[in-house]
Protein backbone atom coordinates (compact mmCIF):
# COMPACT_ATOMS: atom_id res chain seq x y z
CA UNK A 1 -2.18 -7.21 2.30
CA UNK A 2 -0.01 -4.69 4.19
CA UNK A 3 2.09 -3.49 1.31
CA UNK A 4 -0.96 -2.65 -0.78
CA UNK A 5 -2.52 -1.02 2.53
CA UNK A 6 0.59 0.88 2.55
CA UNK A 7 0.81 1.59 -1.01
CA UNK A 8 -2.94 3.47 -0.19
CA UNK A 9 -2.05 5.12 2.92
CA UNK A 10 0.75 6.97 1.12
CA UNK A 11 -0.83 7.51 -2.07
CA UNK A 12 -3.52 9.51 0.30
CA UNK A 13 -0.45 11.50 2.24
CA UNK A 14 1.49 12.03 -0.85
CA UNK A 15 -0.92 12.87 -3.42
CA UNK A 16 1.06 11.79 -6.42
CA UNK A 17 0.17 12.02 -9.71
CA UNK A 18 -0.43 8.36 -10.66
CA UNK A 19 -0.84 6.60 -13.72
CA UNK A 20 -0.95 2.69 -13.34
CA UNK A 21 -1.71 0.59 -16.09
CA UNK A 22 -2.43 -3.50 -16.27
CA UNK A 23 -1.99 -5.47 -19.13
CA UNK A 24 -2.63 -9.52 -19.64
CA UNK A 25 0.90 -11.11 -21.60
CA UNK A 26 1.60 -14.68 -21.73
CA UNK A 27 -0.83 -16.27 -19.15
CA UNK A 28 0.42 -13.20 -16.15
CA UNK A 29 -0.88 -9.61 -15.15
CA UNK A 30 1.78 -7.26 -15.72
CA UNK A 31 1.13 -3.68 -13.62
CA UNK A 32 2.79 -0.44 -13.86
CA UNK A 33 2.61 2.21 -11.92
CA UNK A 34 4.39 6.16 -12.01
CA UNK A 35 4.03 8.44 -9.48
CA UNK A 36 5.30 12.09 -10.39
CA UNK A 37 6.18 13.54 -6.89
CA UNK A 38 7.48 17.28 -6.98
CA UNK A 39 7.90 16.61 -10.89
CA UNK A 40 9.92 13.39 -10.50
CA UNK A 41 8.66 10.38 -11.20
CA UNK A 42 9.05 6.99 -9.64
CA UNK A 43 8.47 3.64 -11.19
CA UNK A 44 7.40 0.28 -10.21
CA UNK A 45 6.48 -2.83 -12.19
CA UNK A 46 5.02 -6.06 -11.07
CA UNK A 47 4.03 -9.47 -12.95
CA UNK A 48 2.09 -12.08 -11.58
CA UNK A 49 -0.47 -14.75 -12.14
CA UNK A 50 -3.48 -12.43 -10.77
CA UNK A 51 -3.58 -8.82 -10.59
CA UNK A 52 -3.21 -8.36 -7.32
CA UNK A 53 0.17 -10.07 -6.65
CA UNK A 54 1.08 -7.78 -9.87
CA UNK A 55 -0.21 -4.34 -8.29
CA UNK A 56 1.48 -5.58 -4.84
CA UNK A 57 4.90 -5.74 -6.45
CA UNK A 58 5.13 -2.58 -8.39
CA UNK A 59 3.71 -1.02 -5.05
CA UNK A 60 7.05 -2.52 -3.12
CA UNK A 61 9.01 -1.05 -5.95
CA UNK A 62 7.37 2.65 -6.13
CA UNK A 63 7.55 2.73 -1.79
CA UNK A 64 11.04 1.95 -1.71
CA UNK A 65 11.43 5.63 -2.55
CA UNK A 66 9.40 7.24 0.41
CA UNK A 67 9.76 7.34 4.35
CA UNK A 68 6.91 6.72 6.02
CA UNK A 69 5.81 9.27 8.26
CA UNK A 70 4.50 8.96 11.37
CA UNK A 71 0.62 9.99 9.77
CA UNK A 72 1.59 7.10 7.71
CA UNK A 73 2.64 4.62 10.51
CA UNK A 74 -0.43 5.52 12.70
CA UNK A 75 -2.86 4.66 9.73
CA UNK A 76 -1.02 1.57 9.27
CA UNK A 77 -1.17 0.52 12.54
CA UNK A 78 -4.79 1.28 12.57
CA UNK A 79 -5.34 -0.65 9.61
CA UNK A 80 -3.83 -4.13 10.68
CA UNK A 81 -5.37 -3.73 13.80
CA UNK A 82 -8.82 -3.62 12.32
CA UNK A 83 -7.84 -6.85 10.21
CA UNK A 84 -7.05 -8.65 13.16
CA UNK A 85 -9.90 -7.64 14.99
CA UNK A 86 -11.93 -8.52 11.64
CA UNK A 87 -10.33 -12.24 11.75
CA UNK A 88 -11.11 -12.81 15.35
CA UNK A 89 -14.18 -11.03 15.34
CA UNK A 90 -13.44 -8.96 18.31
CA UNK A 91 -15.25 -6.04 19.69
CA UNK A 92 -13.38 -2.43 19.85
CA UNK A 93 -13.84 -1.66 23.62
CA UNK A 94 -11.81 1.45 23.56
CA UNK A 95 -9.93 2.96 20.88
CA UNK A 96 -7.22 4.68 23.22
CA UNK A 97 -2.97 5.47 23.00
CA UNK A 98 -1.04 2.20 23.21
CA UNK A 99 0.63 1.89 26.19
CA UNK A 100 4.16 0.05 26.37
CA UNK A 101 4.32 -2.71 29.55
């Protein structure tokens, strides 16, 4: 899931401090996350019927706040690259620049 590959790939870059917490109410996961950046934090909340779906929409929330850098892009990039190859069980040949046709 790209936003949760995201959500990692920034946590990593931004070193927040995070405090996320899960709780089970009414039949969903509910998932909170803060992440105090220079002292300021930034919320997210997500509610779903499994814990991931939960944890993937307080990540949307909490990125909204943050550019992604280019660090950020190239890891991302990397990373749905390797899930493609993973799904069509390709070979990496050459990990080289992209080149534009």
């Amino acid at each position: 899931d790209n936003v949760l590959f995201l959500y990692s790939i920034q946590r990593q870059l931004l070193q927040p401090k995070v405090k996320e917490r899960t709780q089970l109410r009414a039949g969903q996961q509910h998932v909170e996350i803060v992440w105090h950046v220079d002292d300021k934090p930034y919320y997210g909340s997500g509610a779903a019927p499994n814990k991931r779906g939960a944890r993937r929409e307080a990540a949307q929330q909490v990125l909204r706040h943050f550019p992604v850098s280019d660090a950020g892009l190239d890891q991302m990039r990397k990373q749905v690259l390797n899930g493609l190859r993973m799904r069509l069980g390709a070979q990496v040949v050459e990990d080289g620049p992209v080149r534009a046709s």
